[in-house]
PDB file of N, CA and C in Angstrom:
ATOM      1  N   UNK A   1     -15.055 -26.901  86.374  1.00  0.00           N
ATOM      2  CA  UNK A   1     -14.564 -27.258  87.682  1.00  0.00           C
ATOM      3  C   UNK A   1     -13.430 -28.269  87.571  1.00  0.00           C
ATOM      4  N   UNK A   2     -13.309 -29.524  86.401  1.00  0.00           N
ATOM      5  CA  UNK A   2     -12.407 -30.139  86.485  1.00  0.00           C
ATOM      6  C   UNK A   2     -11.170 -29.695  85.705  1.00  0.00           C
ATOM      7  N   UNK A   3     -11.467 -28.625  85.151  1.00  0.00           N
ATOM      8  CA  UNK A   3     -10.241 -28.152  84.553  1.00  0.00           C
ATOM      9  C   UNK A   3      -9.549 -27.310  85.774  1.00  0.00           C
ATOM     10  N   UNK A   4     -10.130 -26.722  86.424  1.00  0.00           N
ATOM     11  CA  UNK A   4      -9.762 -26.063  87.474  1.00  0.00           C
ATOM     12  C   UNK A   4      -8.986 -26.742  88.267  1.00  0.00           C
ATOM     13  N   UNK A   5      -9.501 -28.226  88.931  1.00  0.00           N
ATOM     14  CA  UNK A   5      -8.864 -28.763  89.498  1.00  0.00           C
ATOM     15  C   UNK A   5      -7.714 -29.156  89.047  1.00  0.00           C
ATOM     16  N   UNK A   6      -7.645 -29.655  87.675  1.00  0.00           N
ATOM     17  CA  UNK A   6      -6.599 -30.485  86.968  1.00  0.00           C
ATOM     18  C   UNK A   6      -5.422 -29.183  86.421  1.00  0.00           C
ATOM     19  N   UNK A   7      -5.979 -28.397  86.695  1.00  0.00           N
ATOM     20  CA  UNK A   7      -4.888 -26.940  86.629  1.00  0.00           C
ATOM     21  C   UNK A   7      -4.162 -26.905  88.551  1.00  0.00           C
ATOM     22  N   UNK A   8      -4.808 -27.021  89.166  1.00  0.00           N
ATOM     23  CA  UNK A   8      -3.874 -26.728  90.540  1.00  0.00           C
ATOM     24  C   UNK A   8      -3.370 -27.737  90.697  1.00  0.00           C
ATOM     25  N   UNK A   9      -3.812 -29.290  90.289  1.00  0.00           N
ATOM     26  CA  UNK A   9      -2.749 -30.634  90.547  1.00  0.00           C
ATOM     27  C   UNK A   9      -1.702 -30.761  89.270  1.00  0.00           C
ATOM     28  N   UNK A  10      -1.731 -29.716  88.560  1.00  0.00           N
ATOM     29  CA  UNK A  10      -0.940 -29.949  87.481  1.00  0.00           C
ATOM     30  C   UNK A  10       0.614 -29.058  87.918  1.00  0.00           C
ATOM     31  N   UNK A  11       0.172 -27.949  88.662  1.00  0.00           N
ATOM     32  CA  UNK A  11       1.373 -27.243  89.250  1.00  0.00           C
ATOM     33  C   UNK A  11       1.414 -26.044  88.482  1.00  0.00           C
ATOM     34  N   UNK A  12       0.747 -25.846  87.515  1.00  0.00           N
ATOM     35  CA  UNK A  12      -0.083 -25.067  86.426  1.00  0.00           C
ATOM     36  C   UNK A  12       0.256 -23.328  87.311  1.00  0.00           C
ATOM     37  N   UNK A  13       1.179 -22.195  87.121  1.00  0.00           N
ATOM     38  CA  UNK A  13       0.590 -21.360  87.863  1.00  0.00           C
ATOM     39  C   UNK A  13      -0.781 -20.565  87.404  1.00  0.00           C
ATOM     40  N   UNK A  14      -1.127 -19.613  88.433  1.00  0.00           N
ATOM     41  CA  UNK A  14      -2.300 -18.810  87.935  1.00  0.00           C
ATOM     42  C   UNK A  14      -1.788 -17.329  87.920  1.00  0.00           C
ATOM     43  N   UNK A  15      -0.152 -16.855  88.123  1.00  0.00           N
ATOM     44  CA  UNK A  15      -0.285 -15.676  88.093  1.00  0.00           C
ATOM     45  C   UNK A  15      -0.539 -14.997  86.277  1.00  0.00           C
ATOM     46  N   UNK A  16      -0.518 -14.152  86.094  1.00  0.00           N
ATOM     47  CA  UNK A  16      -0.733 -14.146  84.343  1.00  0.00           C
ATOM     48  C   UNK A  16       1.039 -14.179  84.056  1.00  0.00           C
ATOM     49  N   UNK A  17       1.301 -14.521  83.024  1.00  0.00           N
ATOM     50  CA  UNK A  17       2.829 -14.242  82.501  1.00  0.00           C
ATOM     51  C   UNK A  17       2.154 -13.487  80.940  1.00  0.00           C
ATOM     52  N   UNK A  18       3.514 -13.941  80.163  1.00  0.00           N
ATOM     53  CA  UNK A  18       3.108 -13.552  78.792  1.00  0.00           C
ATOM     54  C   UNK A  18       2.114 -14.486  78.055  1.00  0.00           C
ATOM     55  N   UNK A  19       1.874 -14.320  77.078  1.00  0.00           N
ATOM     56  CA  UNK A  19       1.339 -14.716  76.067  1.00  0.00           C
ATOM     57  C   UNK A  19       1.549 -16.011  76.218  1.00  0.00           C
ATOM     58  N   UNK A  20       2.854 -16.285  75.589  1.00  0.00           N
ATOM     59  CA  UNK A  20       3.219 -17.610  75.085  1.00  0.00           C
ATOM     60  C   UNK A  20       3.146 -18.491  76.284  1.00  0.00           C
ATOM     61  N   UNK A  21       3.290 -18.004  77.770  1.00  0.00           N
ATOM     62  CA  UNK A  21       3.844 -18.767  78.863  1.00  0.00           C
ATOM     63  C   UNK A  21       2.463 -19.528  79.134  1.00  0.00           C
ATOM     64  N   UNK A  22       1.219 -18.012  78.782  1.00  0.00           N
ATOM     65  CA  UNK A  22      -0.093 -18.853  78.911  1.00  0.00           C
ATOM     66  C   UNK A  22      -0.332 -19.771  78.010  1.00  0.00           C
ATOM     67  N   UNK A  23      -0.291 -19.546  76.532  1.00  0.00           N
ATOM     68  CA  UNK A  23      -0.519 -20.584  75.560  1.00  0.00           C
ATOM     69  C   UNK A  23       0.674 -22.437  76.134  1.00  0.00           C
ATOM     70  N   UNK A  24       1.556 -22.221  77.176  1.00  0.00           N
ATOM     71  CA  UNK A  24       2.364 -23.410  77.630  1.00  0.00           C
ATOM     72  C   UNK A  24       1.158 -23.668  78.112  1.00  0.00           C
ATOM     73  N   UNK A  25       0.485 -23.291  79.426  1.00  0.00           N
ATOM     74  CA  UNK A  25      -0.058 -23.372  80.453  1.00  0.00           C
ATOM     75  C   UNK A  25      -1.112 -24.398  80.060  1.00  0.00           C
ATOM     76  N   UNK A  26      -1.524 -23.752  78.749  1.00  0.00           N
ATOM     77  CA  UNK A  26      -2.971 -24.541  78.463  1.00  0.00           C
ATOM     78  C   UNK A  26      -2.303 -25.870  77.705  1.00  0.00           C
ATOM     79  N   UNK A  27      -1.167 -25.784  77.185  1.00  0.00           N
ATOM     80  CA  UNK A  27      -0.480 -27.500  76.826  1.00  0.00           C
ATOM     81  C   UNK A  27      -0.345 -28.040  78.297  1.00  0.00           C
ATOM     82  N   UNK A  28      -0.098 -27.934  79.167  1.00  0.00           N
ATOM     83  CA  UNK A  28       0.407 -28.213  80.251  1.00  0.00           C
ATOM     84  C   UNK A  28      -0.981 -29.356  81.039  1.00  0.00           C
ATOM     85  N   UNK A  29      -2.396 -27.868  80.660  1.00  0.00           N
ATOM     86  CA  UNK A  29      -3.027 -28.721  81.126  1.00  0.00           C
ATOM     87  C   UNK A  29      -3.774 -29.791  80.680  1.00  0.00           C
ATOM     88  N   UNK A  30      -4.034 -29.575  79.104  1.00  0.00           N
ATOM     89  CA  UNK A  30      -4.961 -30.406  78.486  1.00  0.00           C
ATOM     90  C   UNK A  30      -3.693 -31.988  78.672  1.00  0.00           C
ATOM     91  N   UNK A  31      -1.981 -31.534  78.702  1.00  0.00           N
ATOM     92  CA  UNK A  31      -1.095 -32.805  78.912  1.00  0.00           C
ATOM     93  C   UNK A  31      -1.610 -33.212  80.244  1.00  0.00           C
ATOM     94  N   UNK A  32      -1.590 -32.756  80.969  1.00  0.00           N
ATOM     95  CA  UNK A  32      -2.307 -33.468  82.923  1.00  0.00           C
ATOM     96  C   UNK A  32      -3.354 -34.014  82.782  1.00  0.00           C
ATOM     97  N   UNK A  33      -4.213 -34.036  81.559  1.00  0.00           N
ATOM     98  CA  UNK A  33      -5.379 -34.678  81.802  1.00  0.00           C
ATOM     99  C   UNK A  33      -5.261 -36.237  80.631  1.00  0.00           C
ATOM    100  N   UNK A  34      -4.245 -36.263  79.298  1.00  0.00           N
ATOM    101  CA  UNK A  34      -3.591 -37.151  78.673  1.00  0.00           C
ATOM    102  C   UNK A  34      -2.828 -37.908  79.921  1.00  0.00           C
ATOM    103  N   UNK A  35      -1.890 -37.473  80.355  1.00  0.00           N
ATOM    104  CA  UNK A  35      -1.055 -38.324  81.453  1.00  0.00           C
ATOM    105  C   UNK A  35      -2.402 -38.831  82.306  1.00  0.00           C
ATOM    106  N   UNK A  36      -3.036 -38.651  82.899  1.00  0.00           N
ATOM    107  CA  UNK A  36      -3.806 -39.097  84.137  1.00  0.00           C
ATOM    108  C   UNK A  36      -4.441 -40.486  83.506  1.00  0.00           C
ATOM    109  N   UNK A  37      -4.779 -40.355  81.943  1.00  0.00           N
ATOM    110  CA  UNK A  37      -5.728 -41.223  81.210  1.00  0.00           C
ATOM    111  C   UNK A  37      -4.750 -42.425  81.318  1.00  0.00           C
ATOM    112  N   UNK A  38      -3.360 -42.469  81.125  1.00  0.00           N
ATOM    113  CA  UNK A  38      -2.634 -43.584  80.878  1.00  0.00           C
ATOM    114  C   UNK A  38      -3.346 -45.019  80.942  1.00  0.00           C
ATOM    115  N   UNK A  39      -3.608 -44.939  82.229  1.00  0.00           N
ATOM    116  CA  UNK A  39      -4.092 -46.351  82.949  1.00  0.00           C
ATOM    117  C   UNK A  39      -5.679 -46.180  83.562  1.00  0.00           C
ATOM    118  N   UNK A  40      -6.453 -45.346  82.411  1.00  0.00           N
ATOM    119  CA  UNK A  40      -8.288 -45.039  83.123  1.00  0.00           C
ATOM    120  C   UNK A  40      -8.831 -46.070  81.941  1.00  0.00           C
ATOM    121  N   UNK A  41      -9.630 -45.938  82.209  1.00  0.00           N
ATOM    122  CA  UNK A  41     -10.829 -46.715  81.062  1.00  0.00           C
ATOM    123  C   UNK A  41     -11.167 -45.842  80.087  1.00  0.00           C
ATOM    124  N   UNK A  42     -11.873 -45.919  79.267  1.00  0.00           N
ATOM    125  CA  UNK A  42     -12.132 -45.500  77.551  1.00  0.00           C
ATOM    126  C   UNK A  42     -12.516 -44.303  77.748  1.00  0.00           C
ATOM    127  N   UNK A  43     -13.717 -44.235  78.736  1.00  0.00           N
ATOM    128  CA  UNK A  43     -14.432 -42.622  78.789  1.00  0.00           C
ATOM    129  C   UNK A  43     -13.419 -41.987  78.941  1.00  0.00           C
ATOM    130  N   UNK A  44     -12.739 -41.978  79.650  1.00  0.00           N
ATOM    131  CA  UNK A  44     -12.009 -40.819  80.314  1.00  0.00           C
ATOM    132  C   UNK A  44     -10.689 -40.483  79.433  1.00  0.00           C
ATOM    133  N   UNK A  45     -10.530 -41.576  78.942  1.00  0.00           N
ATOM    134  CA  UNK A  45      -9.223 -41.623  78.144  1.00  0.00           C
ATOM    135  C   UNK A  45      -9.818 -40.713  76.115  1.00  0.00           C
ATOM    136  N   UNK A  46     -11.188 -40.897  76.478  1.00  0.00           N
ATOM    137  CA  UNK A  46     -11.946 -40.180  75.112  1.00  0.00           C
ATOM    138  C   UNK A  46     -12.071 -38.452  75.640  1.00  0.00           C
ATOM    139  N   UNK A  47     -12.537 -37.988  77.118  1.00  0.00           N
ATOM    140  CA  UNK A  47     -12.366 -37.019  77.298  1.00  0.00           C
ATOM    141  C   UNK A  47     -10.929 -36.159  77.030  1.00  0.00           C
ATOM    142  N   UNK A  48      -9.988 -36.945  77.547  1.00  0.00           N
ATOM    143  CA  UNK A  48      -8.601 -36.286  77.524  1.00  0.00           C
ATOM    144  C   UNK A  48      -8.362 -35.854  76.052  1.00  0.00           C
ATOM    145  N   UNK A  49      -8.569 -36.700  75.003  1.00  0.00           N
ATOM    146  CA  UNK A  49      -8.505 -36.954  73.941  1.00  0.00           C
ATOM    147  C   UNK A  49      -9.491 -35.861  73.350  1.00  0.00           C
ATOM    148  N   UNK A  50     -10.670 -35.491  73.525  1.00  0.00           N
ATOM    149  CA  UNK A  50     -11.379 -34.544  73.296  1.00  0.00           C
ATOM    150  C   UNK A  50     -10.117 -32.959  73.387  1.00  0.00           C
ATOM    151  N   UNK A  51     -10.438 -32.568  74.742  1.00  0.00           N
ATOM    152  CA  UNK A  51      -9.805 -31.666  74.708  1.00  0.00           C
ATOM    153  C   UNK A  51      -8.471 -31.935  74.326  1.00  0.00           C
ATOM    154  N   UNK A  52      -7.575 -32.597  74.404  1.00  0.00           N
ATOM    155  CA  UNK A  52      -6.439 -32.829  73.109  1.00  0.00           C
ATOM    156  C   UNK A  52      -6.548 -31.993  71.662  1.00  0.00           C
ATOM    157  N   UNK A  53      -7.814 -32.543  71.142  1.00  0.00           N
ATOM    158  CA  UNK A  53      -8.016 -32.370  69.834  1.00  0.00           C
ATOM    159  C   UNK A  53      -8.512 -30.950  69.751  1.00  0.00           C
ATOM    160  N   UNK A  54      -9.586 -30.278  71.052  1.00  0.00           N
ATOM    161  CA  UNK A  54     -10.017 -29.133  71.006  1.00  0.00           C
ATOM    162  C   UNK A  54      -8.603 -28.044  70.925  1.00  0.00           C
ATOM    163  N   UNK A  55      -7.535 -28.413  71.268  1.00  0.00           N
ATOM    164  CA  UNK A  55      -6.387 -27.735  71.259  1.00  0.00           C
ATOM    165  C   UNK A  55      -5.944 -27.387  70.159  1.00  0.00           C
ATOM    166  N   UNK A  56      -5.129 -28.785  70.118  1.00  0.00           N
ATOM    167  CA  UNK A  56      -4.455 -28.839  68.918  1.00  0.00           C
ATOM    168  C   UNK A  56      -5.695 -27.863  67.403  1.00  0.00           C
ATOM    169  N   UNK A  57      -6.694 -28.059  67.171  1.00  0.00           N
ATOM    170  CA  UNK A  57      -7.821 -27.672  66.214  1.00  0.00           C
ATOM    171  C   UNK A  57      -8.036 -26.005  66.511  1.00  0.00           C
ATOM    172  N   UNK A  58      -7.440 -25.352  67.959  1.00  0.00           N
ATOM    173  CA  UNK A  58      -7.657 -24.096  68.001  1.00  0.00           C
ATOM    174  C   UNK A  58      -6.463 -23.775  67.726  1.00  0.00           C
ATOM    175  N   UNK A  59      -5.027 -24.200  68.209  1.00  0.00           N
ATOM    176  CA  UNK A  59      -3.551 -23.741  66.986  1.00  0.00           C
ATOM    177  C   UNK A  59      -3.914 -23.856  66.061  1.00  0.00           C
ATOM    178  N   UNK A  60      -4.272 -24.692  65.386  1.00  0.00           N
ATOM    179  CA  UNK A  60      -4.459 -24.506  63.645  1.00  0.00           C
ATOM    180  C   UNK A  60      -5.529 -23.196  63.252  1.00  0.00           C
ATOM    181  N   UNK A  61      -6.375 -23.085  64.049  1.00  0.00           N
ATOM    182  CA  UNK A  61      -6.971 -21.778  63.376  1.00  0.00           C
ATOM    183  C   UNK A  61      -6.179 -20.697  63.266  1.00  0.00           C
ATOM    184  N   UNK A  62      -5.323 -20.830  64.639  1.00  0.00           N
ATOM    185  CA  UNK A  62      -4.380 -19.430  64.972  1.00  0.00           C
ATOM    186  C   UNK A  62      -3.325 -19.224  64.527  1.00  0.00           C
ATOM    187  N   UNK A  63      -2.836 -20.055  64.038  1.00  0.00           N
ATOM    188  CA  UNK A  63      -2.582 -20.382  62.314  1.00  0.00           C
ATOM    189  C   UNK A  63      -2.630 -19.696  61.456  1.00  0.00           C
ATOM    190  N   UNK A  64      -3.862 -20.468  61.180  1.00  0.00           N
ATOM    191  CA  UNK A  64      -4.435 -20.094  59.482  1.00  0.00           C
ATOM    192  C   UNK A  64      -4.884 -18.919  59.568  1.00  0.00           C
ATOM    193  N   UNK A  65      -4.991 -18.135  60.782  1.00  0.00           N
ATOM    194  CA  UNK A  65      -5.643 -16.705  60.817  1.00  0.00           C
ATOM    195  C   UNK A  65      -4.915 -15.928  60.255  1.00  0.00           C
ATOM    196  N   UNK A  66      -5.406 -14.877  59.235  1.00  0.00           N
ATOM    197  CA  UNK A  66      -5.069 -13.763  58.888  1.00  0.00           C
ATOM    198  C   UNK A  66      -3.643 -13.018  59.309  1.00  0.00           C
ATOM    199  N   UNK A  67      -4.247 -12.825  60.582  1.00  0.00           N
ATOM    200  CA  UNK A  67      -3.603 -11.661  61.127  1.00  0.00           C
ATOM    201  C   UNK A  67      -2.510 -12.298  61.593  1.00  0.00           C
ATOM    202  N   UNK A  68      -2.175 -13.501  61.705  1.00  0.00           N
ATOM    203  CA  UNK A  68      -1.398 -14.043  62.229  1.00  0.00           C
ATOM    204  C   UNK A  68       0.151 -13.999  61.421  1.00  0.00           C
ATOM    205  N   UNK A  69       1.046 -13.443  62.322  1.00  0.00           N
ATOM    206  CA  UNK A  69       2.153 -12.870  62.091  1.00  0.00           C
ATOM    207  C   UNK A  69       3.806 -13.611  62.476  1.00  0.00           C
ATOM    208  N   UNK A  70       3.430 -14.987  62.362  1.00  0.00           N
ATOM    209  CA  UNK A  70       4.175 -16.043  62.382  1.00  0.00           C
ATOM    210  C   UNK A  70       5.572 -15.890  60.925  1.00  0.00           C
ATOM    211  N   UNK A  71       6.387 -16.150  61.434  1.00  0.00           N
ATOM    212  CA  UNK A  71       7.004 -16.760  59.761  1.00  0.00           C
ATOM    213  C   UNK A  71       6.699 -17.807  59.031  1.00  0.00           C
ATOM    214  N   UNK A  72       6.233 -17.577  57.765  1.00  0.00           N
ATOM    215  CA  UNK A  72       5.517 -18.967  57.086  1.00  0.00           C
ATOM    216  C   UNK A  72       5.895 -20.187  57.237  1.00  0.00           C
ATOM    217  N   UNK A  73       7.747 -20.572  57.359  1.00  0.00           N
ATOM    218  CA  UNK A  73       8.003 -21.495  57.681  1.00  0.00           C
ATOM    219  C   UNK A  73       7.614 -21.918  59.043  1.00  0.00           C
ATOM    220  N   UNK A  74       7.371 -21.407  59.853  1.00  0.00           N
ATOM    221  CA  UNK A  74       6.763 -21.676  61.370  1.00  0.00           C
ATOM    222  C   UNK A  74       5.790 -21.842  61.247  1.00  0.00           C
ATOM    223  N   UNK A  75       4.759 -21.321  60.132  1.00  0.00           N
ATOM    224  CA  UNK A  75       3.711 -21.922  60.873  1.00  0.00           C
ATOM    225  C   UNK A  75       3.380 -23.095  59.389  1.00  0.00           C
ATOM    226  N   UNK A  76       4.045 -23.499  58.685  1.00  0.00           N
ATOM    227  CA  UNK A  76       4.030 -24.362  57.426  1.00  0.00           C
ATOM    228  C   UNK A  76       4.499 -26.068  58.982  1.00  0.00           C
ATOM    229  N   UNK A  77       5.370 -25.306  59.818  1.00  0.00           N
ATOM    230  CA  UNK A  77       6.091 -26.590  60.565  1.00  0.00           C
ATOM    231  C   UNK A  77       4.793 -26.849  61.804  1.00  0.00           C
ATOM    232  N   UNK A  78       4.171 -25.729  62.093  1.00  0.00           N
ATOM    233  CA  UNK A  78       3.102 -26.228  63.024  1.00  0.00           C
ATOM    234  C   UNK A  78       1.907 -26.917  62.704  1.00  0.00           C
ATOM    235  N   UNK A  79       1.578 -26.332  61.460  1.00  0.00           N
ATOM    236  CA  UNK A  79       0.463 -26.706  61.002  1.00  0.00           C
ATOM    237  C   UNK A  79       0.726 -28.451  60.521  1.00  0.00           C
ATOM    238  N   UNK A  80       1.942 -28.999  59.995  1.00  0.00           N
ATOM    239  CA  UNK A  80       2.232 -29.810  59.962  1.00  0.00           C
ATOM    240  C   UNK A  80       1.999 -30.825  61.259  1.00  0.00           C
ATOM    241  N   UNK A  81       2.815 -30.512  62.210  1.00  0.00           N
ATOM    242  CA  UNK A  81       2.466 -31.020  63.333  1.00  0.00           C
ATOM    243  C   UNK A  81       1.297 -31.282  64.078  1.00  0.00           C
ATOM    244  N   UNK A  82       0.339 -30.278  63.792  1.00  0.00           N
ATOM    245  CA  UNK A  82      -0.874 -30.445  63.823  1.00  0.00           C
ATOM    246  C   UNK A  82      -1.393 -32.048  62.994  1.00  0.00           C
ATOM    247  N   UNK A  83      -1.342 -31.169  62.234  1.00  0.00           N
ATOM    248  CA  UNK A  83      -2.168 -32.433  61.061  1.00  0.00           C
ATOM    249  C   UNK A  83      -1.730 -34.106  61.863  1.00  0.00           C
ATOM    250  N   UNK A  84      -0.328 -34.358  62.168  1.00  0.00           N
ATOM    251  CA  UNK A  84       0.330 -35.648  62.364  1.00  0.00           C
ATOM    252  C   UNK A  84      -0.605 -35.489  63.843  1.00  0.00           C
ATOM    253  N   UNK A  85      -0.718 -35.054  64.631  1.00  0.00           N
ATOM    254  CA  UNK A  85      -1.421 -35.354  66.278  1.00  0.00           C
ATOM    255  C   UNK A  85      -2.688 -35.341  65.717  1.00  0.00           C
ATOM    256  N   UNK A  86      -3.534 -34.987  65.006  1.00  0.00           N
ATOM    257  CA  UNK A  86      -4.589 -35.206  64.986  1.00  0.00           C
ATOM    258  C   UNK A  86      -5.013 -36.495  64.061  1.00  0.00           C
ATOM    259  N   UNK A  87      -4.173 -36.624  63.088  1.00  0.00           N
ATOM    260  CA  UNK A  87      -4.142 -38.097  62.826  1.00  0.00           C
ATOM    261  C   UNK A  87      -4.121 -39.015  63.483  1.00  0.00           C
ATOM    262  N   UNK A  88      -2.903 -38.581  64.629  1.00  0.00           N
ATOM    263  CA  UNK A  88      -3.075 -39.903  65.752  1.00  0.00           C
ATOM    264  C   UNK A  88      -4.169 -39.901  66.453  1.00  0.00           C
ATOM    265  N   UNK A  89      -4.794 -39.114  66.813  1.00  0.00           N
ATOM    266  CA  UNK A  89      -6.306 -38.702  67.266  1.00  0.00           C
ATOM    267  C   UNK A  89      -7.183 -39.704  66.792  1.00  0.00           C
ATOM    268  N   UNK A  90      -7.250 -39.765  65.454  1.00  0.00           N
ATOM    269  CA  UNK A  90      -8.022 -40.442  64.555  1.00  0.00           C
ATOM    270  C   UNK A  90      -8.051 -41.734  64.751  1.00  0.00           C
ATOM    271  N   UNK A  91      -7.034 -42.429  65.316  1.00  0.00           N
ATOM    272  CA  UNK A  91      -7.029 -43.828  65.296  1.00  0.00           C
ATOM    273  C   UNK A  91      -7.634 -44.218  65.865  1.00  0.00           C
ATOM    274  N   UNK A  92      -8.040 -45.242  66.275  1.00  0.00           N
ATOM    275  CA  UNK A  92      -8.628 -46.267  67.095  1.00  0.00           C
ATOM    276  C   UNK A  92      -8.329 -46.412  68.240  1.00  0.00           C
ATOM    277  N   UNK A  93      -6.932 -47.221  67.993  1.00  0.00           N
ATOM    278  CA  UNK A  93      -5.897 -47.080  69.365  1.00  0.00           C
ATOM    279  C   UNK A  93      -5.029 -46.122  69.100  1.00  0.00           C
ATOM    280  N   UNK A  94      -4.963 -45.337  69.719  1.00  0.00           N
ATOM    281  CA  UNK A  94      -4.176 -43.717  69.742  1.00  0.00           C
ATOM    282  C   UNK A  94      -3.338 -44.191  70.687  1.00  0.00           C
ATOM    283  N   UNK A  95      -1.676 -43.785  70.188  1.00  0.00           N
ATOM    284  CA  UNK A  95      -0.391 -44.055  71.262  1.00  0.00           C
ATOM    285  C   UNK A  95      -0.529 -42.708  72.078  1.00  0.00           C
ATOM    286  N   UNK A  96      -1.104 -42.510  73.155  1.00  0.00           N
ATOM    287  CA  UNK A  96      -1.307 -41.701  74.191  1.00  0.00           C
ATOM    288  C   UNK A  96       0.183 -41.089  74.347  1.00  0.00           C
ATOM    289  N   UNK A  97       1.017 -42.012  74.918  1.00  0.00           N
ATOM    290  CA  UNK A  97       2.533 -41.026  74.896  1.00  0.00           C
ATOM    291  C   UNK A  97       3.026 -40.508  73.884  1.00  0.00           C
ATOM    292  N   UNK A  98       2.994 -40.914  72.833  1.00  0.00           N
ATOM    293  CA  UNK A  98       2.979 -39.736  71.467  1.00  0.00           C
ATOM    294  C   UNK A  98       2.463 -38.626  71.416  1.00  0.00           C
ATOM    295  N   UNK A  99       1.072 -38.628  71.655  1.00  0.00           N
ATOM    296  CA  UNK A  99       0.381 -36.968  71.731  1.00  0.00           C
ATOM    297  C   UNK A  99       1.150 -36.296  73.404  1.00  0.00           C
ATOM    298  N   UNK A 100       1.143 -37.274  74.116  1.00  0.00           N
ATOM    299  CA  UNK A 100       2.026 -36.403  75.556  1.00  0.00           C
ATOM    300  C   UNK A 100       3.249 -36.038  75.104  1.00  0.00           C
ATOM    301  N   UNK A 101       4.103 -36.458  74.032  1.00  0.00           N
ATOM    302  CA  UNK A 101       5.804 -35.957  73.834  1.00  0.00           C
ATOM    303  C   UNK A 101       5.428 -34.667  73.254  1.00  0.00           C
ATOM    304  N   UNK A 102       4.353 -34.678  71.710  1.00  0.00           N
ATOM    305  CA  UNK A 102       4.536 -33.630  71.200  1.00  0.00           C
ATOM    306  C   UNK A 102       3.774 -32.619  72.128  1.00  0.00           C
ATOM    307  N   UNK A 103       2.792 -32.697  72.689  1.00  0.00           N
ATOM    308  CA  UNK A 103       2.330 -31.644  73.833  1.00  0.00           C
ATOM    309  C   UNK A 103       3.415 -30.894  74.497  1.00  0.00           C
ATOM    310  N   UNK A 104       4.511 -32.141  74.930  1.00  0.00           N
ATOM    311  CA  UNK A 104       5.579 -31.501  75.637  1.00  0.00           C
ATOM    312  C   UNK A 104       6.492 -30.580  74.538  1.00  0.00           C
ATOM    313  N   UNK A 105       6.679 -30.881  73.637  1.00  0.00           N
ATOM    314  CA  UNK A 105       7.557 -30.255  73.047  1.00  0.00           C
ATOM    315  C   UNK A 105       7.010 -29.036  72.789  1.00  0.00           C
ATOM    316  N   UNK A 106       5.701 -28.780  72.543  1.00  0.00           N
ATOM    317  CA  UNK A 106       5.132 -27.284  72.338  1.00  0.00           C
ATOM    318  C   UNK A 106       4.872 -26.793  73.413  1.00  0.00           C
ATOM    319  N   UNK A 107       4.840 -27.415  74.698  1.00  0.00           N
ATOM    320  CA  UNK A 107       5.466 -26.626  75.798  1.00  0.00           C
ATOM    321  C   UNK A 107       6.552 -25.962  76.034  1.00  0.00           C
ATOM    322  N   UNK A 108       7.386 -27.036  75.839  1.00  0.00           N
ATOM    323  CA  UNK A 108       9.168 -26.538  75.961  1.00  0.00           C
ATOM    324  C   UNK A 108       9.281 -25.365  74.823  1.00  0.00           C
ATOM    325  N   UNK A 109       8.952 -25.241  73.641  1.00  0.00           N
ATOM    326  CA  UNK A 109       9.293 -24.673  72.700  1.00  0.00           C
ATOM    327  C   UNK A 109       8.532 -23.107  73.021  1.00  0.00           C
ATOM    328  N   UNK A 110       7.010 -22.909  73.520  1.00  0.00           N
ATOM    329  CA  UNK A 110       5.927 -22.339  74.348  1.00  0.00           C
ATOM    330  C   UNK A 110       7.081 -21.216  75.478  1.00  0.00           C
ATOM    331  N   UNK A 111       8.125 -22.408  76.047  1.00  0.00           N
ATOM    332  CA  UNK A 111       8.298 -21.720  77.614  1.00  0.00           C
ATOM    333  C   UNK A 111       9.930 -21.366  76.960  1.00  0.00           C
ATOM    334  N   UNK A 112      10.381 -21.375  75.598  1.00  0.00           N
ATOM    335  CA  UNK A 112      11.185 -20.916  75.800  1.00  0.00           C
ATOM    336  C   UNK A 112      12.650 -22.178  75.733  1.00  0.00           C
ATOM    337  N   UNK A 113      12.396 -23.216  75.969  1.00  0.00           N
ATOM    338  CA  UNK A 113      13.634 -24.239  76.407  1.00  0.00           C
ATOM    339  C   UNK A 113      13.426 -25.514  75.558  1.00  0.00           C
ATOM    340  N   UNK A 114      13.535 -25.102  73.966  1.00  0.00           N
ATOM    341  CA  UNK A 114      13.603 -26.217  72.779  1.00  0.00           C
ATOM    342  C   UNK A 114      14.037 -27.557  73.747  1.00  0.00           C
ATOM    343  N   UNK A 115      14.562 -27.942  74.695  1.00  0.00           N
ATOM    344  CA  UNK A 115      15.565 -28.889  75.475  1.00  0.00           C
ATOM    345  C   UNK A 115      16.440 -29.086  74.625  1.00  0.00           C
TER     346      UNK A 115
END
């Protein structure tokens, strides 16, 4: 239910697009729920952070999968990126707008518009 919600205040659409536009969608939202944490208290700022990590940890499988038909250097550069956000994960004090830039950037990159 709160993903639901945090998908219609996110501006998130629901019609289907492609692939990739959905794989934005879901950066988009697990980022609406990082942004909201900015200024919450610990729980909430550990939830965001949860699904953060549940993300980022399901690219890397999709990844490392088999079938997966990436160019090695693409996914040698994601998997990289991975590893560095989930490190920041790891910390203690985690720079919250750090995991929101690179979220954004695998959006932008997701929708098409490197910026």
């Amino acid at each position: 239910m709160q993903q639901m919600l945090a998908t219609r205040r996110s501006g998130v659409t629901q019609q289907t697009g492609s692939l990739r536009e959905q794989e934005a969608d879901v950066f988009r939202c697990v980022n609406y729920g990082l942004k909201a944490t900015l200024n919450a208290d610990a729980v909430d700022q550990a939830r965001a952070i949860a699904d953060n990590r549940r993300l980022w940890m399901a690219l890397e499988a999709a990844v490392l999968h088999p079938a997966n038909q990436l160019p090695e250097a693409l996914k040698g550069s994601i998997l990289n990126l991975s590893r560095m956000v989930q490190k920041e994960m790891d910390l203690q004090t985690r720079d919250i707008p750090f995991l929101i830039t690179m979220n954004e950037q695998m959006i932008a990159e997701l929708s098409g518009d490197p910026g």
